[in-house]
N, C-alpha and C. Protein backbone atom coordinates (compact mmCIF):
# COMPACT_ATOMS: atom_id res chain seq x y z
N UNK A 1 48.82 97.69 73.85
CA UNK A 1 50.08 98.39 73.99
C UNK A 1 50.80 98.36 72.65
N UNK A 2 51.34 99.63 72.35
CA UNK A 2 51.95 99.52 70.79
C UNK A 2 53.29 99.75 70.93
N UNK A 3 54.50 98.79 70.49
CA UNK A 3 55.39 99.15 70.78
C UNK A 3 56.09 99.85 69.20
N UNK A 4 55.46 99.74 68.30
CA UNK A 4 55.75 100.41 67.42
C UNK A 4 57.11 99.42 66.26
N UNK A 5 56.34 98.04 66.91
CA UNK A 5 57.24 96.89 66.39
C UNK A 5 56.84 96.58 64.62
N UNK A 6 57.71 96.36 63.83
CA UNK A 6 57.05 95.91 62.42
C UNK A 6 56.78 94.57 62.20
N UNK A 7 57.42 93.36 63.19
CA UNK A 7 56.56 92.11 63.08
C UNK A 7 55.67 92.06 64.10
N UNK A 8 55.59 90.31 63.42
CA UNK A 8 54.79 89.75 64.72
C UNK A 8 55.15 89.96 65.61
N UNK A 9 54.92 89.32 67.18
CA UNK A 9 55.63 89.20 68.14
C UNK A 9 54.11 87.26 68.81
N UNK A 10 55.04 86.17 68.68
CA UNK A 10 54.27 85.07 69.15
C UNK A 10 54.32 84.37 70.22
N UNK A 11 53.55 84.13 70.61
CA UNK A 11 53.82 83.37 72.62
C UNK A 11 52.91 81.89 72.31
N UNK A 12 53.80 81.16 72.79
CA UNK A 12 52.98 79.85 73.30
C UNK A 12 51.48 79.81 73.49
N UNK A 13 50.91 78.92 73.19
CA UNK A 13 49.47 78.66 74.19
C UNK A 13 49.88 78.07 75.09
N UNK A 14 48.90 77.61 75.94
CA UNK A 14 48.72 77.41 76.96
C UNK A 14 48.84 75.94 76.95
N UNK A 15 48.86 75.13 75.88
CA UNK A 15 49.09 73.71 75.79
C UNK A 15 50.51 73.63 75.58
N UNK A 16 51.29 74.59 75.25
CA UNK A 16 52.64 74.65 74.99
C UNK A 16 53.15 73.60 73.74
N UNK A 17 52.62 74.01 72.46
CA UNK A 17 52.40 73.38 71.50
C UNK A 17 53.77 74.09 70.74
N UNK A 18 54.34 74.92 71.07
CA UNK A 18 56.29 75.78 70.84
C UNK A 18 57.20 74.87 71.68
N UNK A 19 56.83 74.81 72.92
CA UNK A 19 57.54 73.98 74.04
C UNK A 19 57.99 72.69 73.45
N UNK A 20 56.70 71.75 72.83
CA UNK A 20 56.99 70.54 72.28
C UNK A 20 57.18 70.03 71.12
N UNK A 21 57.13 71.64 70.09
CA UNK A 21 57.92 71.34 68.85
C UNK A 21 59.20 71.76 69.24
N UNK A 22 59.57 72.73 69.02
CA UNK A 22 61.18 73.39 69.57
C UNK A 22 61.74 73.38 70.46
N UNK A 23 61.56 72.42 71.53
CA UNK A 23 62.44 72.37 72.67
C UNK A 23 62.60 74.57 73.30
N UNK A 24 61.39 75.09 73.30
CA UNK A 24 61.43 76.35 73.76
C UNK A 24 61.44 76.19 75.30
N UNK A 25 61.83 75.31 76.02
CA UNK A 25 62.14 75.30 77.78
C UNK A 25 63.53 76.04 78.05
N UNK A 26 63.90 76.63 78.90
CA UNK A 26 62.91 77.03 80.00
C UNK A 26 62.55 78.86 79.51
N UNK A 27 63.40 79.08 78.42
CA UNK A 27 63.09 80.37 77.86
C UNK A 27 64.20 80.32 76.47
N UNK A 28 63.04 81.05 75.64
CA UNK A 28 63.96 81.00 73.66
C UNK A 28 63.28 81.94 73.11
N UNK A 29 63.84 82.63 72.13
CA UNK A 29 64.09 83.63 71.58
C UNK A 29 64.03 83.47 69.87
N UNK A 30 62.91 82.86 69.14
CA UNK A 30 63.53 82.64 67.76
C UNK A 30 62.90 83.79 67.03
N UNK A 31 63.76 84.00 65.96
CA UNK A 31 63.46 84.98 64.80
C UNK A 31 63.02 83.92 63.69
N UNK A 32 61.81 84.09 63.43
CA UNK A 32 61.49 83.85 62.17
C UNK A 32 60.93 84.87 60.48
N UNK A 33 61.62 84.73 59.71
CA UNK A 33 61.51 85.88 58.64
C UNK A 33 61.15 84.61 57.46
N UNK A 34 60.25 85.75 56.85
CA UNK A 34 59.76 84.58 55.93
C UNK A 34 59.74 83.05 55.93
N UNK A 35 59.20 82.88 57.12
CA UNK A 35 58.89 81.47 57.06
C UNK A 35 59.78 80.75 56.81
N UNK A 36 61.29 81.11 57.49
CA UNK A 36 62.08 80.08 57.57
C UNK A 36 62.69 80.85 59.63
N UNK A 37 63.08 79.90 60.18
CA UNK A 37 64.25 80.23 61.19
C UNK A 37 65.34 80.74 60.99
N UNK A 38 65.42 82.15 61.18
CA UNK A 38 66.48 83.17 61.08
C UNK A 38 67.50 82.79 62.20
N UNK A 39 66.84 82.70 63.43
CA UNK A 39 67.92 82.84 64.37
C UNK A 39 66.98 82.42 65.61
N UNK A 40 68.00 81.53 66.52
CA UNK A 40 67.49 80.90 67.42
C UNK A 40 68.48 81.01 68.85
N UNK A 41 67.77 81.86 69.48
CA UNK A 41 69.26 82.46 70.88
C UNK A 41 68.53 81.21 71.78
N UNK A 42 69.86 80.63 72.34
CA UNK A 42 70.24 79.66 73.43
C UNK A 42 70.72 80.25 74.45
N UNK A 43 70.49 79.63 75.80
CA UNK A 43 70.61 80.64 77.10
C UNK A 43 72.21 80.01 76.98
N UNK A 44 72.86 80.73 77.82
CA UNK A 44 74.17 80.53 78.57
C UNK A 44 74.05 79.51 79.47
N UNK A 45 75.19 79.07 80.14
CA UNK A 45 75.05 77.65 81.18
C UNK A 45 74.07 78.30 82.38
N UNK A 46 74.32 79.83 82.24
CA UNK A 46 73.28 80.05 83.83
C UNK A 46 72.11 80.61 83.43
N UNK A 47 71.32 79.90 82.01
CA UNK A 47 70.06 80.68 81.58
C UNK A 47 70.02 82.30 81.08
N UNK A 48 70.82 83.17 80.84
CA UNK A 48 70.83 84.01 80.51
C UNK A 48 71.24 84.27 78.59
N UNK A 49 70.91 85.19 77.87
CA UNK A 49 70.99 85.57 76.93
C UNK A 49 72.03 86.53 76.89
N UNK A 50 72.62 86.48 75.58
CA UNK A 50 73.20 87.88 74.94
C UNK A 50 72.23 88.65 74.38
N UNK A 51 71.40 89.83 74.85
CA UNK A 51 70.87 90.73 74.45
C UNK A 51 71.32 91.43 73.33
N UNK A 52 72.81 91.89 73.36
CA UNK A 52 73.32 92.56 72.05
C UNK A 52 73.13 91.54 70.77
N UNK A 53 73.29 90.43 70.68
CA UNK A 53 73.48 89.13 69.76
C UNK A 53 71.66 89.34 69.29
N UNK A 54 71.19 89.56 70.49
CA UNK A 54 69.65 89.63 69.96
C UNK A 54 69.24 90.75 69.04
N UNK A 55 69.23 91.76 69.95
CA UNK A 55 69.38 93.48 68.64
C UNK A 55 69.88 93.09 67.79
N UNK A 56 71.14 92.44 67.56
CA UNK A 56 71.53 92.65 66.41
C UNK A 56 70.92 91.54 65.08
N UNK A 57 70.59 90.92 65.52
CA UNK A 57 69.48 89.87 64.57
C UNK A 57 68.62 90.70 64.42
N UNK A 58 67.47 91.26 65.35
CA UNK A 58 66.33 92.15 65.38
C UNK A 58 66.26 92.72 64.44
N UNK A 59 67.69 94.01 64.53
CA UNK A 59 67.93 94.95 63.64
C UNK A 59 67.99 94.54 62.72
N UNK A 60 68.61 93.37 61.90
CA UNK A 60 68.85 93.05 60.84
C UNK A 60 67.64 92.85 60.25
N UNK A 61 66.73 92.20 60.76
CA UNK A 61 65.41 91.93 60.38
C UNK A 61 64.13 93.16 59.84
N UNK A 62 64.32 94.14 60.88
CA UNK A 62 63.49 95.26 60.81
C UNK A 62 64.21 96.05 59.44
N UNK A 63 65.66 95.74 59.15
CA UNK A 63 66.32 96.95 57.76
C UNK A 63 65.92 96.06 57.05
N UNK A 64 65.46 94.51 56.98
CA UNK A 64 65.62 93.61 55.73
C UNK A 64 63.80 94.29 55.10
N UNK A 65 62.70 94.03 56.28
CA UNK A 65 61.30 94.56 56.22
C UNK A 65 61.27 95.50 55.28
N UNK A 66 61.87 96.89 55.85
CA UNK A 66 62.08 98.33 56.31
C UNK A 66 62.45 98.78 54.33
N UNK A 67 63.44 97.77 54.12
CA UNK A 67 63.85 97.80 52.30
C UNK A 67 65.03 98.80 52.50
């Protein structure tokens, strides 16, 4: 499936070797750009995200690529 994304996009294995470096429970969201941590979204008290807070990192990322 191509979403027509310009990075990566990375998921856990199955040993959850993200889980037990980064505390990624029970769901996380990090941007990494050049090999440093750009941005790291934390759920709300009821597990939910700011989606806009997310785009807007995203975006920033894809114009930084993009030049």
């Amino acid at each position: 499936m191509d979403f027509d994304w310009p990075g990566r996009t990375c998921l856990d294995t199955m040993d959850n070797t993200i889980v037990k470096k980064l505390g990624a429970w029970p769901l996380r969201f990090y941007i990494v750009q050049g090999g440093k941590l750009v941005h790291k979204a934390s759920p709300t008290h009821n597990y939910t995200y700011s989606v806009d807070e997310l785009r807007t990192h995203l975006n920033a990322c894809v114009q930084h690529v993009q030049g």
